[in-house]
Protein backbone atom coordinates (compact mmCIF):
# COMPACT_ATOMS: atom_id res chain seq x y z
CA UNK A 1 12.76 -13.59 15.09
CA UNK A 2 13.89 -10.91 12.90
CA UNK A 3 17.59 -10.46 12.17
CA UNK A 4 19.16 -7.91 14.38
CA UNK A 5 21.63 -5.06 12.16
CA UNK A 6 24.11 -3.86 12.82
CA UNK A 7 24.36 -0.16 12.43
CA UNK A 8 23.76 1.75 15.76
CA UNK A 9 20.33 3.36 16.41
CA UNK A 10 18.37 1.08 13.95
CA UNK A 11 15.37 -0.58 15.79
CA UNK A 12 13.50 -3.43 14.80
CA UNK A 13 9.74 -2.25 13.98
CA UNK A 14 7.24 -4.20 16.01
CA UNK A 15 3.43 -4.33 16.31
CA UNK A 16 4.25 -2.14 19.56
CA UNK A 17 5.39 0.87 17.95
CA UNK A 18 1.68 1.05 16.12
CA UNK A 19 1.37 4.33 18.38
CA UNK A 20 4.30 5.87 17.82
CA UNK A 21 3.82 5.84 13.91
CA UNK A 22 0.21 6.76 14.30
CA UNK A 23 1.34 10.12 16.14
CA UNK A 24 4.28 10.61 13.66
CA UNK A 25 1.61 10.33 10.31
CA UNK A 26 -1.17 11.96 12.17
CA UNK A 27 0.90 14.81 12.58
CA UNK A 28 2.90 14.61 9.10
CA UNK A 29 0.64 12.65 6.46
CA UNK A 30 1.80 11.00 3.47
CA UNK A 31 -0.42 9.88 0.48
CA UNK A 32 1.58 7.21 -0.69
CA UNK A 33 0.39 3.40 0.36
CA UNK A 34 4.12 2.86 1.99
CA UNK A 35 3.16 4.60 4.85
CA UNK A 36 -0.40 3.06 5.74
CA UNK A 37 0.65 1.60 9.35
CA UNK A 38 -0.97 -1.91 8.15
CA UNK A 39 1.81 -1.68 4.90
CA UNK A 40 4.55 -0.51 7.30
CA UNK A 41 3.75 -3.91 9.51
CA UNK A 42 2.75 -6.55 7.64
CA UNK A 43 5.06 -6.11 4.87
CA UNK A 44 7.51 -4.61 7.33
CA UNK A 45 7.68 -7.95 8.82
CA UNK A 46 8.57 -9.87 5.36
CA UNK A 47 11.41 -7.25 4.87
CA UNK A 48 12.33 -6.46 8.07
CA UNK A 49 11.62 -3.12 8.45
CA UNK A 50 13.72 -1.05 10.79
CA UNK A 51 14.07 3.03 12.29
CA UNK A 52 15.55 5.67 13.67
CA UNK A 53 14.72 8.69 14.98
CA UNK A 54 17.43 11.28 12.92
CA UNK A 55 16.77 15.01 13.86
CA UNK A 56 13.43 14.52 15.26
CA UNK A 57 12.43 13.14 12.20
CA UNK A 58 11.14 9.00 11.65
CA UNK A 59 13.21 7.24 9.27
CA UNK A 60 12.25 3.83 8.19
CA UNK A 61 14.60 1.51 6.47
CA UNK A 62 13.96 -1.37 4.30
CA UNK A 63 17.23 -3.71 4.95
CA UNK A 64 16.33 -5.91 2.02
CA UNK A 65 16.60 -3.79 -0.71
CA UNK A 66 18.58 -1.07 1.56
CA UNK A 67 16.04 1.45 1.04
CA UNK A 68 15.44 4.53 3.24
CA UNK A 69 12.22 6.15 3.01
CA UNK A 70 11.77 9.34 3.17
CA UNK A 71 11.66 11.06 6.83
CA UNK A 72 8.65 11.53 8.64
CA UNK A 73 8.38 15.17 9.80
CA UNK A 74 9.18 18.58 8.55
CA UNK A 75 11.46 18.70 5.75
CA UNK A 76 15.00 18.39 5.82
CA UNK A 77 17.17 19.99 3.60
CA UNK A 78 18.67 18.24 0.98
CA UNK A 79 22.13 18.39 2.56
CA UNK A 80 20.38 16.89 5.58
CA UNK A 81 19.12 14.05 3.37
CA UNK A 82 22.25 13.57 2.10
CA UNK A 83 24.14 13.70 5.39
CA UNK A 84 21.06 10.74 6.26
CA UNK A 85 21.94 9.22 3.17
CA UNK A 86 26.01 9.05 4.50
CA UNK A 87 25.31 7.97 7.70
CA UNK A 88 23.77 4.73 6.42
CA UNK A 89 26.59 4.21 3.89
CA UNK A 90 29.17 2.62 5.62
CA UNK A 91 26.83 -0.40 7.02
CA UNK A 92 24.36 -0.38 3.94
CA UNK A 93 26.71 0.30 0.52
CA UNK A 94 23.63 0.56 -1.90
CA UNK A 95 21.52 2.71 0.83
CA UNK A 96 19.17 5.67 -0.79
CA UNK A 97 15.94 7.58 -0.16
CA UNK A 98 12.93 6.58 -1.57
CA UNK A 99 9.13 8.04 -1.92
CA UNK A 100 10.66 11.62 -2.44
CA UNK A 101 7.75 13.52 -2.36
CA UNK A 102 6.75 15.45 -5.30
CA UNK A 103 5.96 18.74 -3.30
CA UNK A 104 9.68 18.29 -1.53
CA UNK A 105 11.16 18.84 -5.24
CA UNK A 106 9.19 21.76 -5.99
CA UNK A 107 10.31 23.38 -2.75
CA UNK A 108 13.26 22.43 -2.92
CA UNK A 109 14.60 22.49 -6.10
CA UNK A 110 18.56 22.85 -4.73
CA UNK A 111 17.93 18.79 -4.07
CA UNK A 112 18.77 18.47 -8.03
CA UNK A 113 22.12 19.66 -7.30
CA UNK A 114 22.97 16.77 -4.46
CA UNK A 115 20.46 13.79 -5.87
CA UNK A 116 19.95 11.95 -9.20
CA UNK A 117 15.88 12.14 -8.67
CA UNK A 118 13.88 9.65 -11.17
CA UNK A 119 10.01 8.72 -10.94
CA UNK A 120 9.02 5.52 -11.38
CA UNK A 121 5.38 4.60 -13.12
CA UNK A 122 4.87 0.94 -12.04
CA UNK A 123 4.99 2.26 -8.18
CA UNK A 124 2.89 5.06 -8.16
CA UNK A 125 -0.25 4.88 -6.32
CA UNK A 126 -3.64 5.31 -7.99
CA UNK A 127 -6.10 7.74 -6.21
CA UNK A 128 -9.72 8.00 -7.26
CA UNK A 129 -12.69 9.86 -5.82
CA UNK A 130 -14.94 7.79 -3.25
CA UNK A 131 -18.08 9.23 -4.78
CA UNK A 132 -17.21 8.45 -8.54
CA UNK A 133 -16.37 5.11 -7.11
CA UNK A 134 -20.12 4.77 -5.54
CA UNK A 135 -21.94 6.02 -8.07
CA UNK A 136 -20.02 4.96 -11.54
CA UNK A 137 -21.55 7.57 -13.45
CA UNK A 138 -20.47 8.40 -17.40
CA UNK A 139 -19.31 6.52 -20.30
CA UNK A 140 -16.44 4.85 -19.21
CA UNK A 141 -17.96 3.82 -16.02
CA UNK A 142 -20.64 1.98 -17.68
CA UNK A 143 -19.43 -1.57 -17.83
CA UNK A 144 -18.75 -1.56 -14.26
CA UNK A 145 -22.20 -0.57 -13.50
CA UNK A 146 -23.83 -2.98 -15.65
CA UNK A 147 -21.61 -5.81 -14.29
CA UNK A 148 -22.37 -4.82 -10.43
CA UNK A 149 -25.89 -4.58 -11.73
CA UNK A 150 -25.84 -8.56 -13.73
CA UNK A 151 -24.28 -9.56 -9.82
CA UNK A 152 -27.11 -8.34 -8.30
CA UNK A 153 -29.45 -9.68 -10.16
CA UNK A 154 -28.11 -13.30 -9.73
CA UNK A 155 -27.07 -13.30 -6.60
CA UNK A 156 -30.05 -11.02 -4.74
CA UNK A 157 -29.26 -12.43 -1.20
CA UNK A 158 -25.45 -11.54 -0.86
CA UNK A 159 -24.54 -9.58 2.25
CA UNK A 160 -22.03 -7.77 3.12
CA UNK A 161 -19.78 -8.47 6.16
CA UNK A 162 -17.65 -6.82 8.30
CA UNK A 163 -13.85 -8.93 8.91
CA UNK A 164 -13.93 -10.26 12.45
CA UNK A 165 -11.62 -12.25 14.29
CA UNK A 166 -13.80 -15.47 13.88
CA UNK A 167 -13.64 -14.98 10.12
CA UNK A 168 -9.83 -14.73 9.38
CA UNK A 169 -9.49 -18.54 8.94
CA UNK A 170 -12.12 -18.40 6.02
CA UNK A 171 -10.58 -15.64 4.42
CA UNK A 172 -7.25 -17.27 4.31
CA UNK A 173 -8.76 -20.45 3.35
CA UNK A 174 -10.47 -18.63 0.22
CA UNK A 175 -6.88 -16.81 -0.39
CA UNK A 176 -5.25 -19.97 -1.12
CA UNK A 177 -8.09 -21.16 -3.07
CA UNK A 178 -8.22 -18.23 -4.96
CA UNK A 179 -4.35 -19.10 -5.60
CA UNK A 180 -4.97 -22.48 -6.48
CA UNK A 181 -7.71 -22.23 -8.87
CA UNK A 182 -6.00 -19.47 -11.02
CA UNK A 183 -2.76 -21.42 -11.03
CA UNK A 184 -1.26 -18.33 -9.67
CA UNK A 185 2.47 -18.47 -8.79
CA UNK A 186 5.67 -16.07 -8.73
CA UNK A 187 7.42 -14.42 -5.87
CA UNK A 188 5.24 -11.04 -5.94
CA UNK A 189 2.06 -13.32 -5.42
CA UNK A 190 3.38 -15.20 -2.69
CA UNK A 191 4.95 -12.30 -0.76
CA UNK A 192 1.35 -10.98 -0.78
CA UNK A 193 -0.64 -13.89 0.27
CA UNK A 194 2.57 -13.65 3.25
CA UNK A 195 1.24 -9.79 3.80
CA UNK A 196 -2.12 -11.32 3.81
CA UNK A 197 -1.43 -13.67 6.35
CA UNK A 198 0.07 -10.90 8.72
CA UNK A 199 -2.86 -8.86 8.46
CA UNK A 200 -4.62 -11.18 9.52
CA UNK A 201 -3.28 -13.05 12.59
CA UNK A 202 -2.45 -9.14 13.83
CA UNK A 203 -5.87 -7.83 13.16
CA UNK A 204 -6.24 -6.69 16.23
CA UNK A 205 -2.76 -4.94 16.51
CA UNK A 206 -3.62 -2.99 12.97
CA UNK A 207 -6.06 0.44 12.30
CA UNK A 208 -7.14 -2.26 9.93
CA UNK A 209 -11.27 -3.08 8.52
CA UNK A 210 -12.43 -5.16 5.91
CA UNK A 211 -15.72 -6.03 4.08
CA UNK A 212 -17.04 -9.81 3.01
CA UNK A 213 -19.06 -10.26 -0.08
CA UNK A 214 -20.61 -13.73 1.51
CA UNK A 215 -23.53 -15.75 -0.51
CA UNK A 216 -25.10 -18.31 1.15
CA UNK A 217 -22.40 -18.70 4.30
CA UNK A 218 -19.66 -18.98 1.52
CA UNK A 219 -16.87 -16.05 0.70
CA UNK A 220 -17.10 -14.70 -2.69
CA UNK A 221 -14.99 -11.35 -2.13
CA UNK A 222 -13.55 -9.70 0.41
CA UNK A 223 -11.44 -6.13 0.62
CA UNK A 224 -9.00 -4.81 3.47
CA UNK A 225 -8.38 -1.16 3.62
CA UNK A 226 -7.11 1.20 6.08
CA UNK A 227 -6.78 5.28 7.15
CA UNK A 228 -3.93 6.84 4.84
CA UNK A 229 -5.11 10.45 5.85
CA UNK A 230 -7.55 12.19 7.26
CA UNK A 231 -9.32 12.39 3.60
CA UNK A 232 -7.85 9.43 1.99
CA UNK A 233 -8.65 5.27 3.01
CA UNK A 234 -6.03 2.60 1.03
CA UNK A 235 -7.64 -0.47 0.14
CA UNK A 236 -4.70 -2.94 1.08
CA UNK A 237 -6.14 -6.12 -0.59
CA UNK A 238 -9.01 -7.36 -2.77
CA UNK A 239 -9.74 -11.10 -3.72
CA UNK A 240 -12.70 -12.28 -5.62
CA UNK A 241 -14.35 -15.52 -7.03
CA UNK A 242 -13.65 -15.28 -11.00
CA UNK A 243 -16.42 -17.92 -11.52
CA UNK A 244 -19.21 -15.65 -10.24
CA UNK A 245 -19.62 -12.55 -12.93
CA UNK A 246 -19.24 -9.27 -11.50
CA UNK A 247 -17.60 -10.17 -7.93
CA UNK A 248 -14.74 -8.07 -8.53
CA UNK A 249 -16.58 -5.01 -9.14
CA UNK A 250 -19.44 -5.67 -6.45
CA UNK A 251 -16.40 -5.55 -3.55
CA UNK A 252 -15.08 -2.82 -5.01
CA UNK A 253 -17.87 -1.10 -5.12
CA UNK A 254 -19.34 -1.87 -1.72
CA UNK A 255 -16.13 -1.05 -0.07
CA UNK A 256 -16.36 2.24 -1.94
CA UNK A 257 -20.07 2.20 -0.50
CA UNK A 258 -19.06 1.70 2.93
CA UNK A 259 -16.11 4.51 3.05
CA UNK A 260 -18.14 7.25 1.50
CA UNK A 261 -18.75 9.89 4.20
CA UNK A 262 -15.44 9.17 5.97
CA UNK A 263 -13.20 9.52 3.32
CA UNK A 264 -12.96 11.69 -0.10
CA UNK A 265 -10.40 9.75 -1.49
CA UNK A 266 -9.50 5.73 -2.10
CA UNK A 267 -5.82 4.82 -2.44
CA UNK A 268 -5.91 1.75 -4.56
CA UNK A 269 -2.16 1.33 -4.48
CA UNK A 270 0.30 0.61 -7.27
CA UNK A 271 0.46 -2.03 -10.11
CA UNK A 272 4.17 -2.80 -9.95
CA UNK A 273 4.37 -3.54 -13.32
CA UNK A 274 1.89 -6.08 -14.15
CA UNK A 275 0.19 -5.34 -17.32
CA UNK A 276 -3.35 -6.72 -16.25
CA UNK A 277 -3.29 -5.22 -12.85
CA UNK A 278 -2.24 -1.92 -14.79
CA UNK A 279 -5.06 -2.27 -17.29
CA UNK A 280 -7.50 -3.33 -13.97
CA UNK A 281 -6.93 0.00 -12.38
CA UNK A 282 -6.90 2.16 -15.22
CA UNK A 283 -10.58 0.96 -16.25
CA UNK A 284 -11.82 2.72 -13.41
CA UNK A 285 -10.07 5.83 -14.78
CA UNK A 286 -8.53 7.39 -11.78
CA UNK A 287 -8.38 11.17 -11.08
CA UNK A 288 -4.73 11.36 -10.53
CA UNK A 289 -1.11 9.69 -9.36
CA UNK A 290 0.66 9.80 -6.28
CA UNK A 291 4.35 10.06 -8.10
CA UNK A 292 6.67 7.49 -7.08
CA UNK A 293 10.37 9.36 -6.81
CA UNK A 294 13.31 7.40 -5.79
CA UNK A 295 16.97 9.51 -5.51
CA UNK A 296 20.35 8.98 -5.50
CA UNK A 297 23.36 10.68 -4.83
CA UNK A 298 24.74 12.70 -7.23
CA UNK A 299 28.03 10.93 -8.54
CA UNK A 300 26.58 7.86 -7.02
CA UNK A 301 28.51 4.38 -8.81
CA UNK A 302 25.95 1.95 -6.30
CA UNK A 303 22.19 2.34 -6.13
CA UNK A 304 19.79 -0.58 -6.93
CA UNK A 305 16.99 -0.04 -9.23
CA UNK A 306 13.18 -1.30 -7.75
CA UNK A 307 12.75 -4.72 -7.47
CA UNK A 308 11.48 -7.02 -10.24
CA UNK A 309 7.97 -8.27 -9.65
């Protein structure tokens, strides 16, 4: 049971209202992962995500760390955003938008004059091209190549797998293995393996697919992914066996596999941070960024910066 707020018009977001924000990001796409219905749910349920409808426009609201995304529709103006900003301010002191998109600022550049805007590296998104993914071609590329190639070789009778309902306990079995056997801890990892979790027993609530490496009836990788745009798929979550050479980059690359045609673009989310998962993503040397801005107001004494991992 989530906790019920108490400003008026805030809503609790529920699996039901899957429709409503596919029509709302159908209609008005955003590139960045926060607004993937399966992130808006399953991690929407850990923070319990809320919104409103303000000037036609979806707002959703993160309670937890009081911040409002950025509406869902055509552009307000920035005194809109700020009058948005105000009306959340006497039940949420520390309120402010969030995921300011990078085209809004170049429109409107007037928003300088109401907001303190400031980008944030460790939660922008990476974006790479599906077909550089597939075929791993040049230089930089190579090791992946040759390690997908060594996997392969050693393990010729993998398959690959679609996620079905009569797989999820497996998966979440090999999750907390995975855990376990890395001696993994801290409060970002276990929020996660939560997200995981939520995907999971909603599967069938979710625009959600996923891919199984399996070898011999047993898991050794396994990716969830999603629509972001019409162009663009996020891959949500990747776990691998780190005692079988090359399973990282086989899932990756099969999932890549398996989304070219559909897609021109993979989302591989952020890396909050984390210096490995930074270095991780960078080795497969992504075309561009999807900017992270967050805002406040201008003469603003409250505001809280991003959460520590």
């Amino acid at each position: 049971m989530q906790e019920t707020l108490s400003m008026p018009g805030l809503i609790a977001l529920e699996y039901s209202d899957t429709l409503m924000l596919r029509d709302y990001l159908a209609k008005w796409p955003r590139e960045h992962c926060d607004y993937t219905i399966t992130n808006l749910m399953v991690w929407g349920k850990i923070y319990n995500n809320h919104y409103l409808i303000f000037k036609d426009r979806l707002v959703i609201f993160n309670p937890k760390y009081q911040y409002i995304l950025f509406p869902v529709g055509e552009y307000l103006s920035p005194e809109e955003l700020r009058e948005l900003v105000q009306m959340f301010r006497p039940y949420f002191h520390e309120a402010q938008i969030i995921l300011v998109p990078e085209e809004y600022i170049q429109k409107y550049p007037e928003v300088n004059e109401l907001f303190e805007l400031f980008e944030d590296r460790d939660w922008a998104d990476y974006i790479y091209s599906v077909e550089k993914m597939v075929s791993l071609s040049g230089k930089k590329l190579a090791k992946k190549k040759n390690l997908i190639s060594q996997f392969r070789r050693a393990y010729p009778e993998y398959k690959v797998l679609k996620i079905s309902e009569d797989r999820m306990q497996y998966i979440l079995q090999f999750t907390h293995k995975w855990r376990r056997e890395r001696s993994a801890e801290g409060i970002y990892l276990m929020t996660e393996i939560k997200a995981i979790s939520n995907t999971l027993e909603n599967w069938n609530q979710l625009p959600v697919e996923g891919l199984i490496i399996c070898y011999y009836n047993r898991i050794v990788a396994y990716s969830i992914f999603s629509r972001q745009t019409d162009d663009m798929a996020t891959v949500h979550f990747e776990k691998f066996d780190p005692d079988k050479k090359g399973s990282a980059q086989i899932i990756t690359w099969e999932t890549a596999r398996y989304l070219q045609g559909r897609y021109k673009w993979i989302n591989r989310e952020q890396d909050i941070g984390l210096e490995g998962l930074r270095q991780a993503k960078l080795s497969y040397v992504p075309d561009r960024f999807s900017r992270f801005f967050g805002s406040r107001l201008k003469g603003d004494t409250v505001g809280r910066p991003m959460p520590e991992n």
